[in-house]
C-alpha atoms as a PDB file:
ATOM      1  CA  UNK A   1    -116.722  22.321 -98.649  1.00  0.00           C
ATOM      2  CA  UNK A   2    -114.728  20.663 -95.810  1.00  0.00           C
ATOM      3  CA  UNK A   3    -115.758  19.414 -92.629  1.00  0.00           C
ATOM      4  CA  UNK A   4    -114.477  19.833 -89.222  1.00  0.00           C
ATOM      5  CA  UNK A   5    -111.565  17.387 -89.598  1.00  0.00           C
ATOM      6  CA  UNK A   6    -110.375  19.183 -92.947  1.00  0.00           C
ATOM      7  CA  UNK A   7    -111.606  16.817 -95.382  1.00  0.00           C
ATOM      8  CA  UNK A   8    -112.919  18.022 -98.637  1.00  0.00           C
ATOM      9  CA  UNK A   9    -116.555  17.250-100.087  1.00  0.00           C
ATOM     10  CA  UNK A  10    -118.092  18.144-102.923  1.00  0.00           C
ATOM     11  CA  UNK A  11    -121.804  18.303-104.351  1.00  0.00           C
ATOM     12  CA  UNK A  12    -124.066  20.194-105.634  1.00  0.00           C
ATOM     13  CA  UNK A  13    -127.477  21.666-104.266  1.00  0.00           C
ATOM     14  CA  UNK A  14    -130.719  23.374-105.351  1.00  0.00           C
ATOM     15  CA  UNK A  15    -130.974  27.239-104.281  1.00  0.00           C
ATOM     16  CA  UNK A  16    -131.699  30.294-105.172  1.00  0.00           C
ATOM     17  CA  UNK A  17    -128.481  32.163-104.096  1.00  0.00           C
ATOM     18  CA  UNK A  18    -124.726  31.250-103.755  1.00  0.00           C
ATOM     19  CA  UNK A  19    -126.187  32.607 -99.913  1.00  0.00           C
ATOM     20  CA  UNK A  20    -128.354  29.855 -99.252  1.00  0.00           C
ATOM     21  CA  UNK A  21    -126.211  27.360-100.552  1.00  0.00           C
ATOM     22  CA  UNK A  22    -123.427  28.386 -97.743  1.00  0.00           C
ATOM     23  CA  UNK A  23    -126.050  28.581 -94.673  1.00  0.00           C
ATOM     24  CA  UNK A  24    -127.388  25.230 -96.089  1.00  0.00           C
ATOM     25  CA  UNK A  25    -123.457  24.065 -95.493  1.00  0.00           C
ATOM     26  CA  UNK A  26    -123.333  25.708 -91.741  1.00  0.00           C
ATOM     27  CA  UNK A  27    -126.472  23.591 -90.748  1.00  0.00           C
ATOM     28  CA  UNK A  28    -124.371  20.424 -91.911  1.00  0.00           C
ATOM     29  CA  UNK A  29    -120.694  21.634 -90.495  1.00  0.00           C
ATOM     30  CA  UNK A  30    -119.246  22.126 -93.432  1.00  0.00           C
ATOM     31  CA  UNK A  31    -117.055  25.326 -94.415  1.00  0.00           C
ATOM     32  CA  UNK A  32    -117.722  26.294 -98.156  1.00  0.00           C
ATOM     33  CA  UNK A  33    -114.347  26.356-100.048  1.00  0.00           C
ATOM     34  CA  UNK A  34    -116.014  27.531-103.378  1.00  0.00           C
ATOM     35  CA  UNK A  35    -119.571  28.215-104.214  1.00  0.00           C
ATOM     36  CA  UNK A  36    -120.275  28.213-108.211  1.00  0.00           C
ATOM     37  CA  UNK A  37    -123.505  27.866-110.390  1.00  0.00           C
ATOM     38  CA  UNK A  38    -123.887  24.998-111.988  1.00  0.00           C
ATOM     39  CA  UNK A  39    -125.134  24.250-115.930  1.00  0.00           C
ATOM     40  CA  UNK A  40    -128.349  25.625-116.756  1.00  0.00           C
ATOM     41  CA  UNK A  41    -128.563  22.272-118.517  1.00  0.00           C
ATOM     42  CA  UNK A  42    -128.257  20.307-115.313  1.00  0.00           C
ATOM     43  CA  UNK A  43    -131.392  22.655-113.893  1.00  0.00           C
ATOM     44  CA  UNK A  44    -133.325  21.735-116.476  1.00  0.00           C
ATOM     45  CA  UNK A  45    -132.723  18.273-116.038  1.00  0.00           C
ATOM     46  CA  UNK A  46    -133.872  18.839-112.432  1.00  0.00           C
ATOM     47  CA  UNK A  47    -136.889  20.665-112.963  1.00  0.00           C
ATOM     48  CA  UNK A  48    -139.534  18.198-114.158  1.00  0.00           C
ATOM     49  CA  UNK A  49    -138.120  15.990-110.767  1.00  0.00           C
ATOM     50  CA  UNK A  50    -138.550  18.899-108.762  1.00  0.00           C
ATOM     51  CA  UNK A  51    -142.070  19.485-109.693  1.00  0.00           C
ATOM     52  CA  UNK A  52    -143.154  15.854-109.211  1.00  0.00           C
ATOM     53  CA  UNK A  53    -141.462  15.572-106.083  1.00  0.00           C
ATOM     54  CA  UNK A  54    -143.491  18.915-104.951  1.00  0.00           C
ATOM     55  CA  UNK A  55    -146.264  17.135-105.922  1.00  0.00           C
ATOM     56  CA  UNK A  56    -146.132  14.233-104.087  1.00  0.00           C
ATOM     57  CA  UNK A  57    -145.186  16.065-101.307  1.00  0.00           C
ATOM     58  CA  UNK A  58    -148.637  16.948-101.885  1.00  0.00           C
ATOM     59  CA  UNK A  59    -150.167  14.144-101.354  1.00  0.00           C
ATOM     60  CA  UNK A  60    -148.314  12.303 -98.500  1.00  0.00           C
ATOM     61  CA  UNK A  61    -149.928  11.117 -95.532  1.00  0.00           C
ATOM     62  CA  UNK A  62    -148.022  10.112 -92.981  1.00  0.00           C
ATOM     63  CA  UNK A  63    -149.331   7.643 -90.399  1.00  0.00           C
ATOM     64  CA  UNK A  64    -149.905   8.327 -87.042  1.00  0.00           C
ATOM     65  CA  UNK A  65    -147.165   6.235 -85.868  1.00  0.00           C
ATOM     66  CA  UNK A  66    -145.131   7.544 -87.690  1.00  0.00           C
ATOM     67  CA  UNK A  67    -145.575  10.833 -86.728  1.00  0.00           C
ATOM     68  CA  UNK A  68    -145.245   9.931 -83.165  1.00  0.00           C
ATOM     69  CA  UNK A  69    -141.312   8.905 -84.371  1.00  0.00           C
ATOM     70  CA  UNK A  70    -140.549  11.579 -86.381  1.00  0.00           C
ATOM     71  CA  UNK A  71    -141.798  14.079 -83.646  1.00  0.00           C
ATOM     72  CA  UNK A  72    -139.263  12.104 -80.752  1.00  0.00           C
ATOM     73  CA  UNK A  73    -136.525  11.822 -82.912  1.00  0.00           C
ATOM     74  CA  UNK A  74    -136.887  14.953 -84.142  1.00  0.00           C
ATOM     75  CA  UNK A  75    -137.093  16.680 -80.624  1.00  0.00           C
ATOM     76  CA  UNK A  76    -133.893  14.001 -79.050  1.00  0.00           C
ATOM     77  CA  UNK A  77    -131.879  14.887 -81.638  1.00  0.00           C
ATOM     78  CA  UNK A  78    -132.916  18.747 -81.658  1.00  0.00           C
ATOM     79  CA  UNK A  79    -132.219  18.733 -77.912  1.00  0.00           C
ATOM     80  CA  UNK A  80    -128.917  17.116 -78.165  1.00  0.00           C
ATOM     81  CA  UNK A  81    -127.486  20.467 -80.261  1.00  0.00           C
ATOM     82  CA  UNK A  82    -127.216  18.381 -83.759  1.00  0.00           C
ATOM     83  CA  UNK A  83    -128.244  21.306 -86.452  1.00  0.00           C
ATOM     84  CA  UNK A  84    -131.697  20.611 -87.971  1.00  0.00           C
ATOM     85  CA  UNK A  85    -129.990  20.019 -91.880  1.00  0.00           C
ATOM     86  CA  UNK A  86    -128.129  17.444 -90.246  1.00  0.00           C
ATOM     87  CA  UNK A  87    -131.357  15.624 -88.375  1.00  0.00           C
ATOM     88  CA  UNK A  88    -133.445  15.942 -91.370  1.00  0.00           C
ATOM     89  CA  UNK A  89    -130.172  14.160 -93.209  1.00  0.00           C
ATOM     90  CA  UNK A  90    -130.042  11.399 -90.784  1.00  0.00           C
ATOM     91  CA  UNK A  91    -133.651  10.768 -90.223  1.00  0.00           C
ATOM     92  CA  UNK A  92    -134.476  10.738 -94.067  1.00  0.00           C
ATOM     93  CA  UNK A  93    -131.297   8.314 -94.576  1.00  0.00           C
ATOM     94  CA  UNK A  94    -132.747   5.659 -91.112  1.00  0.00           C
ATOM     95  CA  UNK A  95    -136.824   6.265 -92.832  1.00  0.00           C
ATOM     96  CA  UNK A  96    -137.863   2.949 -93.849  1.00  0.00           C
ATOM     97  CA  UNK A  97    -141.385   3.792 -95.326  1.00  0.00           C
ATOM     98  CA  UNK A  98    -141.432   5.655 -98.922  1.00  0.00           C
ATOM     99  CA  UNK A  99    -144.081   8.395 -97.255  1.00  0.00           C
ATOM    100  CA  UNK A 100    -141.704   9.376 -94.163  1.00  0.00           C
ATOM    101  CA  UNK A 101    -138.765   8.959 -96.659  1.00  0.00           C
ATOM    102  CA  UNK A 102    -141.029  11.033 -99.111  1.00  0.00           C
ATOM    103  CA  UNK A 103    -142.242  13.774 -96.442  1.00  0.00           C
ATOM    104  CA  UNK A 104    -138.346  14.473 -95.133  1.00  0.00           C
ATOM    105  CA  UNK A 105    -136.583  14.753 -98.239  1.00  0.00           C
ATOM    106  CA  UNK A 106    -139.143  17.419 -98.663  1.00  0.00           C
ATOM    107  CA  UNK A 107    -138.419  18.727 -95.484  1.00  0.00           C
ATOM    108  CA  UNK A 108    -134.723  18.904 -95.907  1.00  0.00           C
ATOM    109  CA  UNK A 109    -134.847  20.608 -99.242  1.00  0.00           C
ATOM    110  CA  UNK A 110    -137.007  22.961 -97.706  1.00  0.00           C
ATOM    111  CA  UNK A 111    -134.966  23.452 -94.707  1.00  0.00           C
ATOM    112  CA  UNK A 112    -131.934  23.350 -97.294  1.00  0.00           C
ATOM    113  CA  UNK A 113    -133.361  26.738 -99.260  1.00  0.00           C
ATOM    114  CA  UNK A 114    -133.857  28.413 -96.497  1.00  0.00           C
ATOM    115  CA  UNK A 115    -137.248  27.982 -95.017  1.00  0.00           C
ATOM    116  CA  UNK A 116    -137.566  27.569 -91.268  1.00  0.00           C
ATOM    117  CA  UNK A 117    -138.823  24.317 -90.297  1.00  0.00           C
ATOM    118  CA  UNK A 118    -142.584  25.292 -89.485  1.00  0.00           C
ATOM    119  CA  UNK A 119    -142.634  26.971 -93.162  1.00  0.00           C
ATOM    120  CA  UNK A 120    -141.336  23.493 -94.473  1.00  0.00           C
ATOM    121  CA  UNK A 121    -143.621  22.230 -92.872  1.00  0.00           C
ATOM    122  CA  UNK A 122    -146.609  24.034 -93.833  1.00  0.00           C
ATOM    123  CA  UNK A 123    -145.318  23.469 -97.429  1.00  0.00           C
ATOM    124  CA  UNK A 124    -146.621  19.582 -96.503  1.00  0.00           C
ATOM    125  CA  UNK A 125    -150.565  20.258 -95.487  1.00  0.00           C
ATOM    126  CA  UNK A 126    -151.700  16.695 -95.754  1.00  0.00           C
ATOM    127  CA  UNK A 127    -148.379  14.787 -93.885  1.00  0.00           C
ATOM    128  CA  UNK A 128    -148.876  17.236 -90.878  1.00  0.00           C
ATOM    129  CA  UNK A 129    -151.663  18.958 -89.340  1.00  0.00           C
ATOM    130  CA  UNK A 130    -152.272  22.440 -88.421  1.00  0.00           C
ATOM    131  CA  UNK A 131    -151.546  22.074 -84.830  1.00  0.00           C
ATOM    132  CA  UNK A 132    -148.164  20.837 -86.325  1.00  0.00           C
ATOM    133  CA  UNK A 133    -146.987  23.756 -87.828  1.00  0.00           C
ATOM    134  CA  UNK A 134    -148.326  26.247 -85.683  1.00  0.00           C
ATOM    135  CA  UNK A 135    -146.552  24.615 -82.492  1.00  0.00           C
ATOM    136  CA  UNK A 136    -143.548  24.847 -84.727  1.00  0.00           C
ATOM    137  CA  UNK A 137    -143.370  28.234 -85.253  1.00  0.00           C
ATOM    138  CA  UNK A 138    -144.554  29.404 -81.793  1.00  0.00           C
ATOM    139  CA  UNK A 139    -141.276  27.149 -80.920  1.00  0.00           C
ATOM    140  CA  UNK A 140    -139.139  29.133 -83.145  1.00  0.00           C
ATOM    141  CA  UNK A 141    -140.057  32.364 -81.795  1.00  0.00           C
ATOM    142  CA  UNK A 142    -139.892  31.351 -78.621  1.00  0.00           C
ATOM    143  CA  UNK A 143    -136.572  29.210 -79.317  1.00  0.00           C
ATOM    144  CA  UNK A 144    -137.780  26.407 -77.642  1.00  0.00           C
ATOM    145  CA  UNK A 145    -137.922  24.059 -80.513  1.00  0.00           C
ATOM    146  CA  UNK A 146    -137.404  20.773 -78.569  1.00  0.00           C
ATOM    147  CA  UNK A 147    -139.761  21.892 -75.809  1.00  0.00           C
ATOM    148  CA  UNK A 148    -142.405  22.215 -78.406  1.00  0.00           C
ATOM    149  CA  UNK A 149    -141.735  19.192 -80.114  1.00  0.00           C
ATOM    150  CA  UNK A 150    -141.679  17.454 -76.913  1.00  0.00           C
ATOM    151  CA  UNK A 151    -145.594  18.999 -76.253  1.00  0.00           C
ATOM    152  CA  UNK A 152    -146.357  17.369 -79.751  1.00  0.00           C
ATOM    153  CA  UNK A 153    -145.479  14.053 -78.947  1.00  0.00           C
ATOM    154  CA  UNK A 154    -147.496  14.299 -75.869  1.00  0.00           C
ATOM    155  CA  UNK A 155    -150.506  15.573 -77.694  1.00  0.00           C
ATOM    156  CA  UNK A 156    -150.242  13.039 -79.809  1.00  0.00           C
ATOM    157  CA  UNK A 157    -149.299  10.003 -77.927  1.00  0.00           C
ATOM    158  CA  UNK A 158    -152.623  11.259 -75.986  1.00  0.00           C
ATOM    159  CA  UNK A 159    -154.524  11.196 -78.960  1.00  0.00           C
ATOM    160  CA  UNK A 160    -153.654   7.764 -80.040  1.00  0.00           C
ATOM    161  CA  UNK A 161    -154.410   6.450 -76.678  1.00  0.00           C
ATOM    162  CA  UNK A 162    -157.853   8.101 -76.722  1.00  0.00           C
ATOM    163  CA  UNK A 163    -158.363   6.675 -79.802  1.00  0.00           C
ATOM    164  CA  UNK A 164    -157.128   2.807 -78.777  1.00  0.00           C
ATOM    165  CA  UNK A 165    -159.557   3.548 -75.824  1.00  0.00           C
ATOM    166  CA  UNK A 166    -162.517   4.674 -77.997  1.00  0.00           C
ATOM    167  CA  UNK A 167    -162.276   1.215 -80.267  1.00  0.00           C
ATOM    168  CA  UNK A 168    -162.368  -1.004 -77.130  1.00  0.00           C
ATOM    169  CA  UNK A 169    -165.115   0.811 -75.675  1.00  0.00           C
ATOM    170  CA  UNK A 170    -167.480   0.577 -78.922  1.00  0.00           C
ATOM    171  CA  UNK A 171    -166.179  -2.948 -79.804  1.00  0.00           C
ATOM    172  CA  UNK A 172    -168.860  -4.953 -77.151  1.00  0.00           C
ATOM    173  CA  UNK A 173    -171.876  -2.178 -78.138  1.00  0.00           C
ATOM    174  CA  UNK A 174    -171.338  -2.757 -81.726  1.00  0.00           C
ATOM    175  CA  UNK A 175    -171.027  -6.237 -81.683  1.00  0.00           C
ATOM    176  CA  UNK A 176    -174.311  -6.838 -80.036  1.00  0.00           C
ATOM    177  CA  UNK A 177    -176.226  -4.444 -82.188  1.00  0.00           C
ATOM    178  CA  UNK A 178    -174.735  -6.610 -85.208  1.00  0.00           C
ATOM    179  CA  UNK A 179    -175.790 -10.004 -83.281  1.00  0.00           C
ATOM    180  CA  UNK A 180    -179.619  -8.607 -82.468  1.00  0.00           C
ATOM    181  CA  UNK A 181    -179.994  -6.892 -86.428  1.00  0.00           C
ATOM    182  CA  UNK A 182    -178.861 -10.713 -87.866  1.00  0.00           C
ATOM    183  CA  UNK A 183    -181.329 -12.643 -84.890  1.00  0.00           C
ATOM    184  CA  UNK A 184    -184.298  -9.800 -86.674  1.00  0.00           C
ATOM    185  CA  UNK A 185    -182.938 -10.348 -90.082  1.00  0.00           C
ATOM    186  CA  UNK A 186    -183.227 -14.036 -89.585  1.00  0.00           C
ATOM    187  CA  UNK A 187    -186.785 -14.349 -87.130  1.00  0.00           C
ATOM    188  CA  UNK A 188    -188.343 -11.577 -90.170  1.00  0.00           C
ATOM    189  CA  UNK A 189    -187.499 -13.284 -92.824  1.00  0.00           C
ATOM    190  CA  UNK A 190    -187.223 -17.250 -91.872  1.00  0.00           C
ATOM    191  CA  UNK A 191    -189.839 -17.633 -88.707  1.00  0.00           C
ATOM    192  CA  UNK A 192    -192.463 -15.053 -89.565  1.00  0.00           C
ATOM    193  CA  UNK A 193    -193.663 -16.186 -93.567  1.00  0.00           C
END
């Protein structure tokens, strides 16, 4: 493939059809020169990797913080025209925890096959929740994916601040039911025999 400024790259990827492989290299700017298969050897190679990979995709839970990120980096660079192979690529290569790194390599080969992004998405049910994936794809139909993404963050940076707010405001109650069960524990079982 070569990118905008003529020079040529090569690589291999994962797909299904020579057709995926070329929209894959649209989303990153690249014009295909020449698409081939590659040894059935090499797949096999790749499969048991694949598989594990799907399954710890599986298993990935990303952190609320983290989720806050992805979702505004996501939606700047979304907004700012960059293609979503290319964000995926970026944010995956700047993650600096293994389950963000984990959760959009995932995403990208998803993305990379084919998939829309709320389908890649949903292929992750414990690193995103519902609400996720469904304000996704109402943002794909609508093609308003930034817009939505923005809403996300919003929802979500309201959510952590609820929940910030929730600790302090049970912090003082709980700490002086703690204090009067120890003063009982101790007046039951030191003053009263």
């Amino acid at each position: 493939a070569r990118d905008r400024a003529g020079r040529l790259t090569r690589g291999s990827l994962n797909a299904e059809t020579e057709r995926q492989v070329a929209e894959w290299l649209f989303t990153l700017d690249l014009s295909p020169v020449d698409i081939a298969p590659g040894s059935r050897l090499g797949r096999l190679r790749e499969q048991p990797l694949r598989l594990l990979e799907w399954l710890a995709r599986l298993h990935v839970r990303l952190p609320d913080p983290e989720l806050l990120l992805l979702t505004r980096q996501l939606r700047t660079m979304l907004a700012a025209r960059v293609p979503i192979g290319q964000a995926l690529g970026q944010l995956s290569g700047a993650a600096k925890s293994a389950p963000l790194r984990h959760c959009l390599s995932g995403l990208l080969s998803d993305v990379g096959r084919g998939q829309t992004l709320s389908q890649a998405v949903a292929a992750q049910p414990k690193a995103f929740p519902p609400l996720y994936q469904a304000l996704l794809e109402l943002g794909e139909s609508a093609g308003d994916l930034p817009g939505c993404l923005g809403r996300l963050h919003k929802h979500f940076q309201g959510r952590r601040e609820m929940r910030r707010k929730l600790v302090r405001a049970l912090a003082y109650p709980l700490l002086v039911l703690a204090s009067i069960s120890t003063a009982i524990t101790v007046f039951t079982l030191h003053v009263v025999p």
